[in-house]
Protein backbone atom coordinates (compact mmCIF):
# COMPACT_ATOMS: atom_id res chain seq x y z
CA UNK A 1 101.87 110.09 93.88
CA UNK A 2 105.63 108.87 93.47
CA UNK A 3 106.76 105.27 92.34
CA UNK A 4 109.64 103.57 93.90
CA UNK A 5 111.33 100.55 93.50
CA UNK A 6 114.09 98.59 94.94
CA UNK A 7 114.88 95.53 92.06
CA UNK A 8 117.34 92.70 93.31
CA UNK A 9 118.14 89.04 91.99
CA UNK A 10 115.94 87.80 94.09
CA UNK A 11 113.20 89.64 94.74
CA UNK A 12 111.50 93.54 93.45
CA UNK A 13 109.81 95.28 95.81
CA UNK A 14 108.04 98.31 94.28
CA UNK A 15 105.51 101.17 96.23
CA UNK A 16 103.23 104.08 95.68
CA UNK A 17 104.10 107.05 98.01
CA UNK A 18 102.41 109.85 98.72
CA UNK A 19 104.66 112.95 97.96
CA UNK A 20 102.48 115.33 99.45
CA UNK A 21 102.60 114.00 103.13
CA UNK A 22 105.41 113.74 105.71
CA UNK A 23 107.75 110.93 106.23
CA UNK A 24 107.78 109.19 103.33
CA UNK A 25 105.10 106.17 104.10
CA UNK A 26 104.13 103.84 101.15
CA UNK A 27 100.61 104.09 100.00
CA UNK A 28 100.67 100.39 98.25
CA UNK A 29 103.55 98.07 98.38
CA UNK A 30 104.03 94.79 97.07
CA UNK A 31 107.70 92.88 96.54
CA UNK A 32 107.30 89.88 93.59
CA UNK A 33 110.06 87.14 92.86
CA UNK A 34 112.19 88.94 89.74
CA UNK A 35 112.99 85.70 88.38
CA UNK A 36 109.35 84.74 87.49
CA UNK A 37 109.53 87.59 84.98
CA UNK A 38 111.04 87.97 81.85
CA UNK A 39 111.38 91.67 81.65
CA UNK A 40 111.03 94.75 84.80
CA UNK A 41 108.18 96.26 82.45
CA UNK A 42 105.83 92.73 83.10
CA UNK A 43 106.74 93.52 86.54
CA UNK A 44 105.79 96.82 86.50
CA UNK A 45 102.57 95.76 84.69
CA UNK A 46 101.51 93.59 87.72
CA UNK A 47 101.83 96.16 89.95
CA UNK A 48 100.48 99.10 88.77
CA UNK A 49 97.39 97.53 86.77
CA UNK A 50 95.78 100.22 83.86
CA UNK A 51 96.81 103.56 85.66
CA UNK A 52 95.98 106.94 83.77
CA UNK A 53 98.75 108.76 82.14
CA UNK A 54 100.32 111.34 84.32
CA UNK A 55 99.18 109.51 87.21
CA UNK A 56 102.45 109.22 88.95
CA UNK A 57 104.54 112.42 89.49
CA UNK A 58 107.98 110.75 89.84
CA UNK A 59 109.45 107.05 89.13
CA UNK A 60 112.96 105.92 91.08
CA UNK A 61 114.41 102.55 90.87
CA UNK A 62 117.50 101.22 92.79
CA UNK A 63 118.94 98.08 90.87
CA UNK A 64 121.50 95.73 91.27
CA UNK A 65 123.92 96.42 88.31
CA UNK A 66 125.79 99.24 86.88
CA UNK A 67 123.52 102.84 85.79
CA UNK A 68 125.61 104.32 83.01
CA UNK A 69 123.72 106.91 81.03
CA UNK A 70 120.74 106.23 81.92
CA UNK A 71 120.33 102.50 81.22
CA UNK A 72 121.46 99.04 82.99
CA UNK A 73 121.77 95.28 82.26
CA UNK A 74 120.91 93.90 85.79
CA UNK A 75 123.84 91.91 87.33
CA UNK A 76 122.01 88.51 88.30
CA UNK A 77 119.27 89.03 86.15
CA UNK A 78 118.36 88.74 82.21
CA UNK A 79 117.15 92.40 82.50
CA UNK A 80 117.61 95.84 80.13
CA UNK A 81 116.55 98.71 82.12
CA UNK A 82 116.32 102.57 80.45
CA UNK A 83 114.95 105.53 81.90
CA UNK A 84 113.52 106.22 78.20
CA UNK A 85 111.87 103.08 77.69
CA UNK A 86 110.12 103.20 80.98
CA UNK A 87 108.92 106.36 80.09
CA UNK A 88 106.87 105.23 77.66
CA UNK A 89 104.94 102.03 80.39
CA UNK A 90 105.22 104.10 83.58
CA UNK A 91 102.65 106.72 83.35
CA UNK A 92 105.06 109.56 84.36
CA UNK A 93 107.42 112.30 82.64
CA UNK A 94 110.41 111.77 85.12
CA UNK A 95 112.17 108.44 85.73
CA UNK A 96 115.55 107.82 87.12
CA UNK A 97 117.24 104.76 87.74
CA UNK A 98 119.80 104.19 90.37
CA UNK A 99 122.30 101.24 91.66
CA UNK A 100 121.00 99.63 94.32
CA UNK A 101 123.44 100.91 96.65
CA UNK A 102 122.97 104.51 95.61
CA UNK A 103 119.70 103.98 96.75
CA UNK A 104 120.30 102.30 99.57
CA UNK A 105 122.92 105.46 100.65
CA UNK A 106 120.01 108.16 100.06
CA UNK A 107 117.91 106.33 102.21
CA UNK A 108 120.76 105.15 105.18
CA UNK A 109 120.55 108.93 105.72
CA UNK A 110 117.11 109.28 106.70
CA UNK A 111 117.08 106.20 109.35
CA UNK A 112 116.48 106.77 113.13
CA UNK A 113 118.56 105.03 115.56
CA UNK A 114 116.16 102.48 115.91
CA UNK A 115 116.97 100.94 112.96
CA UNK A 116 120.59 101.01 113.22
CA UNK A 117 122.41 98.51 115.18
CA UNK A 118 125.99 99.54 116.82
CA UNK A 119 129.08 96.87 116.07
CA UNK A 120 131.61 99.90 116.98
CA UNK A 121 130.71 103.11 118.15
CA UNK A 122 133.65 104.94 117.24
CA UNK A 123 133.93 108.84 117.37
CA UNK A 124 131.39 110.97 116.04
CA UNK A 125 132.51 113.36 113.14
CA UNK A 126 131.15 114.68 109.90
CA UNK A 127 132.75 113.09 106.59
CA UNK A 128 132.59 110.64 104.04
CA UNK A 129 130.47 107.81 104.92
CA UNK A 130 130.41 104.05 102.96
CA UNK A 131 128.15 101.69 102.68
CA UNK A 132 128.31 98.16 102.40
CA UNK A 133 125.68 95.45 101.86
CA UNK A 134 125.94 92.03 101.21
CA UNK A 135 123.00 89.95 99.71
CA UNK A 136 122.27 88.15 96.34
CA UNK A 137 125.80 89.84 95.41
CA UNK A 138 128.06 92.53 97.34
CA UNK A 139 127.34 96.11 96.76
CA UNK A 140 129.24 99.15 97.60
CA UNK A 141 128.93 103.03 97.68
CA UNK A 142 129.83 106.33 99.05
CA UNK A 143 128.43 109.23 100.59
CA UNK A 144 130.94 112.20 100.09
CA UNK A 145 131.00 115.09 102.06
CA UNK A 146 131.54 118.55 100.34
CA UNK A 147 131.01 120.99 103.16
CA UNK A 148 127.73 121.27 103.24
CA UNK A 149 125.65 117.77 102.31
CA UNK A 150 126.34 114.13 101.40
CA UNK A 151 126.85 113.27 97.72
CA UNK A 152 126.13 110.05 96.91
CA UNK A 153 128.73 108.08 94.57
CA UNK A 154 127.71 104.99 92.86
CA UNK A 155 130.35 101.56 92.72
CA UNK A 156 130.81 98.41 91.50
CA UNK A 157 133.71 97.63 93.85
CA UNK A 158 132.06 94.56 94.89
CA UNK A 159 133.56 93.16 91.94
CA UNK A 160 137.07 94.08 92.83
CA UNK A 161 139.18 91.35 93.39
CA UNK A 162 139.24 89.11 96.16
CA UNK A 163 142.57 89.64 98.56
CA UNK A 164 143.28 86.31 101.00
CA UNK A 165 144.36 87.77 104.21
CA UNK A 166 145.64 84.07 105.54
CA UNK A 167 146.59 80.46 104.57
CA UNK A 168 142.96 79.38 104.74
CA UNK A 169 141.88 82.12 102.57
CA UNK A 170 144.61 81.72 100.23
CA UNK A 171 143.17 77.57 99.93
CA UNK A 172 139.60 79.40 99.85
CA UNK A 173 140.77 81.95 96.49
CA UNK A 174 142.43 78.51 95.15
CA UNK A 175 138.88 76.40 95.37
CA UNK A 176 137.00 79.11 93.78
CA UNK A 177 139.24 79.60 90.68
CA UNK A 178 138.42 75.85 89.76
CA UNK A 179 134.64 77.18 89.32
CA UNK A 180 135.16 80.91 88.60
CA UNK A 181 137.74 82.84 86.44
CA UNK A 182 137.72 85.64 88.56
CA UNK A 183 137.15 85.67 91.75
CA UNK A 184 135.69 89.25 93.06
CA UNK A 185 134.81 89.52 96.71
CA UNK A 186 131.46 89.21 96.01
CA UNK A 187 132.09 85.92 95.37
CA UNK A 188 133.05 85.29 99.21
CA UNK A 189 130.92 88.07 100.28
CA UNK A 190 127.45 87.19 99.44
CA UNK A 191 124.91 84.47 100.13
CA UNK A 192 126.13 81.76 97.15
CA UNK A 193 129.63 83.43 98.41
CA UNK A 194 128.72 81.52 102.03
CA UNK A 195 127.46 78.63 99.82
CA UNK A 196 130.81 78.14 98.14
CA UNK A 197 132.87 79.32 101.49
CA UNK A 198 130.52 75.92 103.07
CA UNK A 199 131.63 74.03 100.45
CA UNK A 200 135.25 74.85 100.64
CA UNK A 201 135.10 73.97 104.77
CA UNK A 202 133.06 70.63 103.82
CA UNK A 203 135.50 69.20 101.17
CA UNK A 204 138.77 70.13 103.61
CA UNK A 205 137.67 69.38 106.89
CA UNK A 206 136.61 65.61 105.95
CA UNK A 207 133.46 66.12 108.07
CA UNK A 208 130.04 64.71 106.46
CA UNK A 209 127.40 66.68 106.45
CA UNK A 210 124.13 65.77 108.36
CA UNK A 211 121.41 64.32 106.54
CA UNK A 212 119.25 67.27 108.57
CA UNK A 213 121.00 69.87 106.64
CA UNK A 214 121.19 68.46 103.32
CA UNK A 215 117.58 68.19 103.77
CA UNK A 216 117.12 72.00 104.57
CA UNK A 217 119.64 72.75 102.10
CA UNK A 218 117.79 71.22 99.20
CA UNK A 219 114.01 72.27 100.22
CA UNK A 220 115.18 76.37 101.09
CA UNK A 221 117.69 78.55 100.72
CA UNK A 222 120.79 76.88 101.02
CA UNK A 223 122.79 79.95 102.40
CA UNK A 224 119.83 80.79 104.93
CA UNK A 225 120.47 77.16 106.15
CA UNK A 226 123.93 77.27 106.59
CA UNK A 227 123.96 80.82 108.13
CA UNK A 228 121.31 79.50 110.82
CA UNK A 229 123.48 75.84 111.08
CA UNK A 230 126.13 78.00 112.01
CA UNK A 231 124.03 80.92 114.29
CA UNK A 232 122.76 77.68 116.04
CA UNK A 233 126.28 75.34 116.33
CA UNK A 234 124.22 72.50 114.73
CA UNK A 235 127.49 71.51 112.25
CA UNK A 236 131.04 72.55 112.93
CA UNK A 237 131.14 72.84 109.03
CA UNK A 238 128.75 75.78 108.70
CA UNK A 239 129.87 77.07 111.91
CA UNK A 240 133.43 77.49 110.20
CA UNK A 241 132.29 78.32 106.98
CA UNK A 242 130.02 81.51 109.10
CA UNK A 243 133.68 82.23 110.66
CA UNK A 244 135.16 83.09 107.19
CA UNK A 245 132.90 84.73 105.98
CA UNK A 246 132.34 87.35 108.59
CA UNK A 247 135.90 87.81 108.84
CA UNK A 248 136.34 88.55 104.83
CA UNK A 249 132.67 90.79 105.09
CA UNK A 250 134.86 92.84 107.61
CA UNK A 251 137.96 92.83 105.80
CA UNK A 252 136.56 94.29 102.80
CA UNK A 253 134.38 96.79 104.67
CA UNK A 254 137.46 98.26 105.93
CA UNK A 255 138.76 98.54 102.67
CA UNK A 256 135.93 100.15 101.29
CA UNK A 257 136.81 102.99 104.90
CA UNK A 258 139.93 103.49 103.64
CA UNK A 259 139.38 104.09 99.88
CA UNK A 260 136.40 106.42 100.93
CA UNK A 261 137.91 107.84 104.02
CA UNK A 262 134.85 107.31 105.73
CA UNK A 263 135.61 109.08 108.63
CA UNK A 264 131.80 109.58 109.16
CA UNK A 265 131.15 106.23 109.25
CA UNK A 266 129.89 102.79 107.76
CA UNK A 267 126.86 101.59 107.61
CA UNK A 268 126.32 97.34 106.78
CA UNK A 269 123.04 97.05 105.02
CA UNK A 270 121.59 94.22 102.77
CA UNK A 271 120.21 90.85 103.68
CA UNK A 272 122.07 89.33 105.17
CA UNK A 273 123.40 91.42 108.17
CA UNK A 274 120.44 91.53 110.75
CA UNK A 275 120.11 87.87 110.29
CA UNK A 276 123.21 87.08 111.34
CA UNK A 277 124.34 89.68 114.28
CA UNK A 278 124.97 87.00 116.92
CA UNK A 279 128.48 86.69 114.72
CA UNK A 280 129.12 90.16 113.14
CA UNK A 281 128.90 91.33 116.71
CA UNK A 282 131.27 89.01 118.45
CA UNK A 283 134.18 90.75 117.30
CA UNK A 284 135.06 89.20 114.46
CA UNK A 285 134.35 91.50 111.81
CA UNK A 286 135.33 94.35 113.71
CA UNK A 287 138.70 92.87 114.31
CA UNK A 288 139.12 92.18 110.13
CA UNK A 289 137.99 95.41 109.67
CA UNK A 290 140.32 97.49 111.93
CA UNK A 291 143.20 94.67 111.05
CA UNK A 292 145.10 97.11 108.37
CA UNK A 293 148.55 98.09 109.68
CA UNK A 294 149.51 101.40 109.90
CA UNK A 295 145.95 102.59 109.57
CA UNK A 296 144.45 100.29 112.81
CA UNK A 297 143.73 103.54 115.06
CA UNK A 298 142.08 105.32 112.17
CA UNK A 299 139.54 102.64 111.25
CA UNK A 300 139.15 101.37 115.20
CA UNK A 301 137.56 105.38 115.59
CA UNK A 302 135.42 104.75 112.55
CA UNK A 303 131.38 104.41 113.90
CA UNK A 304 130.02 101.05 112.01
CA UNK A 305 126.18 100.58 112.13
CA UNK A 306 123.93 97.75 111.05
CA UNK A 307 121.19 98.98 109.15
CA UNK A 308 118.35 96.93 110.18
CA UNK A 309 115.74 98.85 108.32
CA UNK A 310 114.89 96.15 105.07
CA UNK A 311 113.49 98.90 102.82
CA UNK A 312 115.95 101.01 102.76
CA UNK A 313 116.96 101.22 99.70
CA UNK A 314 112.98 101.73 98.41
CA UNK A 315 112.85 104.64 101.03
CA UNK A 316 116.48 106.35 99.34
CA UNK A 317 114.67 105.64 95.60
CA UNK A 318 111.80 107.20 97.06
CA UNK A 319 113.45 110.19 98.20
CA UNK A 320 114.70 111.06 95.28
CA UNK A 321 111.63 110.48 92.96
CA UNK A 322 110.15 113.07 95.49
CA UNK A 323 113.43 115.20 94.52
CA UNK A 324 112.69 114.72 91.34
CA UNK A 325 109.05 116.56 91.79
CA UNK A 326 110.51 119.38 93.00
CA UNK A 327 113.22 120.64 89.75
């Protein structure tokens, strides 16, 4: 039996696989709300109940925050994670901790095309890949290619800074500052990013906003609301404040193509992207993405795929706890 977890801001979803079967399926699976914990080990306590030591073969978590020497202090969460400490509540002798989007790339590579939807098809060739996912916050990684397999490269460039492309984006960088003294593209590309972006539209376009959506806004999740106000063309402000976003989630996914040279492709997981396709597919964020100068006609023959597969960054940490079984 193999453990694997994927642990965001908002919610950790954690499994029991099977090792000795064939396409990885979870045995037990069960996703909790992080924030109603004070540490992952509570969380881990839940879920796997008074197991016997040596129970589970292999542990792998993907987490949202940077894994430097084995250890991590969660990005949107009061968390300490260490492979050595969690040696000592997982009943195991091999843990491994990844970023989420490390994760998420080991698993992107086992998806069928069933679970990948097509914004550009591109030309086929074998290369670097990226991988992009917007959620809670904006995470980033690499799959390079040496030859012979995919290596998967870990980044925080999600926390790079934010570069306006226009006037209105330039306004947008200008509102944020007032609340944030650096302003990354996660803060733009993310779901508060689309709360702040709604915001920004609300307080320049002199609009009010309907009672109906302040409502929904202040009973659920107020970026869910505005995403579907502006999927639906209920209020000109979220359907706007939808716009921009898109457009900078493109922008910044071609970046991420050009610093990786992902020839091979780029793949837009997280959240957020299957539930709002109606717009990344209207052209929009291919248009940002392929928008870069010189380099247009290489990015416009770069495939981009959204991953619609939600647990795919549990399936990558579960690959590689099953890896891990077999050094």
């Amino acid at each position: 039996m193999i453990l694997a977890g994927d642990i965001g801001g908002t919610k950790t979803v954690l499994a029991l696989f099977d090792g000795r079967a064939g396409p990885l399926m979870p045995v037990r699976e069960a996703t909790l709300a992080s924030r109603q914990y004070a540490r992952f080990e509570d969380v881990l306590q839940t879920f796997l109940g008074d197991r016997a030591p040596g129970a589970i073969a292999a542990a792998c978590f993907g987490v949202a925050g940077p894994v430097v020497d084995g250890r991590v202090v969660t990005t949107n969460l009061p968390w300490q994670l260490d492979e050595a400490a969690l040696l000592l509540t997982i009943p195991t002798t091999r843990v491994r901790l990844l970023n989420d989007l490390e994760a998420t790339a080991h698993g992107v590579l086992g998806l069928g095309p069933e679970s990948l939807y097509t914004l550009q098809p591109g030309r086929s060739r074998t290369g670097n890949i990226a991988v992009i996912a917007a959620g809670t916050g904006l995470g980033e990684a690499l799959l390079v290619w040496d030859g012979s397999h995919h290596l998967v490269t870990a980044s925080e460039g999600g926390h790079a800074d934010f570069g306006p492309r226009s006037e209105i984006e330039v306004d947008l960088l200008q509102f944020l500052r007032k609340d944030h003294a650096h302003v990354s593209y996660e803060r733009v590309v993310s779901g508060p990013g689309l709360r702040d972006i709604y915001r920004f539209v609300r307080a320049t376009s002199g609009l009010t906003e309907p009672a109906w959506l302040t409502e929904r806004m202040a009973t659920g999740d107020p970026s869910a609301a505005i995403a579907a106000a502006g999927l639906g063309s209920e209020d000109v402000n979220a359907m706007r404040a939808l716009e921009i976003f898109v457009s900078a989630y493109g922008a910044e996914a071609g970046n991420l193509a050009l610093k990786g040279l992902a020839v091979g492709g780029v793949f837009v997981a997280g959240g957020i992207a299957p539930k709002i396709l109606p717009r990344l597919g209207d052209g929009r964020f291919v248009d940002s993405f392929s928008s870069k100068g010189r380099m247009a006609e290489l990015l416009a023959d770069i495939p981009i795929q959204v991953v619609l597969e939600s647990r795919t960054a549990l399936l990558g940490a579960a690959q590689v706890a099953l890896d891990l079984t077999r050094r």
